[in-house]
Protein backbone atom coordinates (compact mmCIF):
# COMPACT_ATOMS: atom_id res chain seq x y z
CA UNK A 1 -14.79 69.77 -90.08
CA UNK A 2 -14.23 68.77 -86.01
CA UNK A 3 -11.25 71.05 -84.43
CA UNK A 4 -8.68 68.92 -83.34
CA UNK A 5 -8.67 67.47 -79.64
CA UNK A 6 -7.02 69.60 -77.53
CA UNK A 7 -5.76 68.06 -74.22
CA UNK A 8 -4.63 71.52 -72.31
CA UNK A 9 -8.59 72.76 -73.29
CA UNK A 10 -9.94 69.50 -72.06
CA UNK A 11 -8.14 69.34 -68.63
CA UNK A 12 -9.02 73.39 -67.97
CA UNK A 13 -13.07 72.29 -68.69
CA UNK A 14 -12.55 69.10 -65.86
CA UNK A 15 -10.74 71.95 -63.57
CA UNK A 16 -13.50 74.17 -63.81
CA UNK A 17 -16.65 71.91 -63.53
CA UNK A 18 -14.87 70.16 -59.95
CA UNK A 19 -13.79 74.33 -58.94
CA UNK A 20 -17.55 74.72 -59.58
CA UNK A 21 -18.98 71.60 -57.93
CA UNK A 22 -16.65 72.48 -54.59
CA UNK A 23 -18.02 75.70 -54.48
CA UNK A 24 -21.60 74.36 -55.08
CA UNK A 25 -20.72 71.93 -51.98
CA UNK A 26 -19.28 74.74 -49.89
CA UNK A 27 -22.69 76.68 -50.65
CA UNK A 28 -25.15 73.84 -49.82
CA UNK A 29 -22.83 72.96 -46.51
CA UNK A 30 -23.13 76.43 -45.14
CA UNK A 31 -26.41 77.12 -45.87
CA UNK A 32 -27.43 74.48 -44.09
CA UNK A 33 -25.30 75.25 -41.09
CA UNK A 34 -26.93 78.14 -40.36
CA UNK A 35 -29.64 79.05 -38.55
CA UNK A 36 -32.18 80.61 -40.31
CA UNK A 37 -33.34 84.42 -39.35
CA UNK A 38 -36.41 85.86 -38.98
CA UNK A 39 -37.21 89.67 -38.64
CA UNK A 40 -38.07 88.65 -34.90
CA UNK A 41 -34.71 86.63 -34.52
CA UNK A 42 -33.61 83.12 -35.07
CA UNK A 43 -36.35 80.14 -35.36
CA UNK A 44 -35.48 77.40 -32.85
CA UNK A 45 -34.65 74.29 -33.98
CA UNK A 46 -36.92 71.23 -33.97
CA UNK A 47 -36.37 68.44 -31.68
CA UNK A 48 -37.01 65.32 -32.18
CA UNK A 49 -36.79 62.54 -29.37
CA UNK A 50 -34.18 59.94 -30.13
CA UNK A 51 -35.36 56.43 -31.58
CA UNK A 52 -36.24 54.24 -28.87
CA UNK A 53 -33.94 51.58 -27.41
CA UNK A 54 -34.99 48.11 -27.66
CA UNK A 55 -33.54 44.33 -26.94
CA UNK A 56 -33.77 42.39 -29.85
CA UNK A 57 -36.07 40.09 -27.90
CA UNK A 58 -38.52 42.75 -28.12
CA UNK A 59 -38.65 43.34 -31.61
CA UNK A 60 -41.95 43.27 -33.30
CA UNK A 61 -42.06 39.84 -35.16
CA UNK A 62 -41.56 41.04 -38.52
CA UNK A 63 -38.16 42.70 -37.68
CA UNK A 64 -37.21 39.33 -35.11
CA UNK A 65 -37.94 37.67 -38.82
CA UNK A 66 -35.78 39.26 -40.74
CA UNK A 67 -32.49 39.73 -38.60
CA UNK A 68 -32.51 36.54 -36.95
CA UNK A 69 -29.00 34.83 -36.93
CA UNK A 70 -28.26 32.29 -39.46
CA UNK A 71 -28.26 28.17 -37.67
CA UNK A 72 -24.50 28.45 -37.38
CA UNK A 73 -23.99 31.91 -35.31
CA UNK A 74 -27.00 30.14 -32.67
CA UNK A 75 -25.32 27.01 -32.53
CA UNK A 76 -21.61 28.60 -32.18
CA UNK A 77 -23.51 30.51 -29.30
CA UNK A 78 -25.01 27.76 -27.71
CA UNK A 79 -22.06 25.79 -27.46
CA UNK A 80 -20.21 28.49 -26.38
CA UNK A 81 -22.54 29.27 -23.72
CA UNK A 82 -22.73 25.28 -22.84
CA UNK A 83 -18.94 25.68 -21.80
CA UNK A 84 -20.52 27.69 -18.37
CA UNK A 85 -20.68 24.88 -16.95
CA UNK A 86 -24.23 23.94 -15.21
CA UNK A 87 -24.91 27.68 -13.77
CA UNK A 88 -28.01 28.09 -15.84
CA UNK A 89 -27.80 32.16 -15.62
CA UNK A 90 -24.31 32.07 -16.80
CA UNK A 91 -25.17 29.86 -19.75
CA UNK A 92 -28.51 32.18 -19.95
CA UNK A 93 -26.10 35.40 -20.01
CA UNK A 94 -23.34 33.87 -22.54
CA UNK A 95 -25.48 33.18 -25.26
CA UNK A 96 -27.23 36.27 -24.71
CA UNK A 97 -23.85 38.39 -25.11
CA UNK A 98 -23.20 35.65 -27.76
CA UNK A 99 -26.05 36.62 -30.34
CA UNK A 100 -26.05 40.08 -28.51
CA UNK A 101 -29.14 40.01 -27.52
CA UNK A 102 -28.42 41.49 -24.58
CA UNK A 103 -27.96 45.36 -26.25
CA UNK A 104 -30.35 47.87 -26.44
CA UNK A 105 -30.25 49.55 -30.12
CA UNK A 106 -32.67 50.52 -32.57
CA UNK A 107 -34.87 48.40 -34.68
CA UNK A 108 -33.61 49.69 -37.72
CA UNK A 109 -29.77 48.92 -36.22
CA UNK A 110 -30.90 45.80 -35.47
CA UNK A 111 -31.49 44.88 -39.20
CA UNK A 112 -28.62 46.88 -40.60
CA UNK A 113 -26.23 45.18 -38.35
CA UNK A 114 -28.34 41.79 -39.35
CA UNK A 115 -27.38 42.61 -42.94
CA UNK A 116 -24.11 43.86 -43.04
CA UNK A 117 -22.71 40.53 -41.40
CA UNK A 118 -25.41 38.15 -43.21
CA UNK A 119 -22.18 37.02 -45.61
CA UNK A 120 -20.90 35.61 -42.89
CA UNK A 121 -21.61 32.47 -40.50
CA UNK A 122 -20.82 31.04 -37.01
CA UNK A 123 -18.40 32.94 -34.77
CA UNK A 124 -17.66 35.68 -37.55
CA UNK A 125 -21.34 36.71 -38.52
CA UNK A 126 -21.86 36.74 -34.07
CA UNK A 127 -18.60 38.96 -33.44
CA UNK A 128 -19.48 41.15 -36.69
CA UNK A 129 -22.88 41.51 -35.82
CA UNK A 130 -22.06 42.72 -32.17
CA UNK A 131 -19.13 45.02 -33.25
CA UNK A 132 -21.82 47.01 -35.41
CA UNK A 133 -24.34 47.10 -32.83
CA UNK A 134 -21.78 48.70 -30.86
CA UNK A 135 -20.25 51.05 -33.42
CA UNK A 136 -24.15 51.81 -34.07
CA UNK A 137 -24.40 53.23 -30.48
CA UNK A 138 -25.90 50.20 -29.19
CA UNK A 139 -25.72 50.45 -25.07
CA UNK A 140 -26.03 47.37 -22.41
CA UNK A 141 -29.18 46.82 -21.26
């Protein structure tokens, strides 16, 4: 025959596996926020360059591919950029700040930011897409 259910035993059991998972956390956090010790002294850490900068107009092909802007964000752009009247550079500049490809990011920001506003179209996919080039630690280049 089953015991009965016992609420009181069940909710102590859910207490202790999340007092044990914290604690597992906690462990895994600090080990890995300290540096490790030799009998010599403390091993450097590696350092790796940062990921190269790019415009998107320098994207290898596959990437340019598969993060270009959907019909409507280039056309909001372009007549956007129309309304600069006949100075060609402004117009040139416009719908480069338009479809931002006037940042320098990474190529894998590039196609995250591509992605994460693909839902959208025109005006919001072009002011997403920028905003999380930016909040990606894309810089003006």
């Amino acid at each position: 025959m089953l015991a009965p259910f016992n609420a009181n035993a069940s909710h102590m059991a859910r207490h202790a596996i999340l007092a044990h998972s914290v604690a597992f956390l906690a462990a895994c956090i600090g080990a890995s926020c300290t540096t490790p010790t030799t009998p010599q002294g403390t091993i450097p850490a590696a350092k790796e360059p940062p990921p190269a900068l790019v415009k998107w107009d320098d994207l290898p092909i596959e990437l340019k591919k598969a993060s270009v802007p959907p019909y409507s964000a280039i056309s909001y752009c372009a007549v956007r950029a129309s309304s600069q009247g006949s100075d060609a550079e402004a117009v040139k500049a416009d719908l480069a700040a338009c479809l931002s490809a006037d940042l320098l990011a990474t190529q894998g920001t590039f196609l995250l930011c591509h992605l994460a506003a693909s839902g959208l179209q025109g005006k919001a996919y072009a002011e997403q897409r920028r905003k999380c080039l930016i909040q990606s630690g894309a810089k003006p280049g």
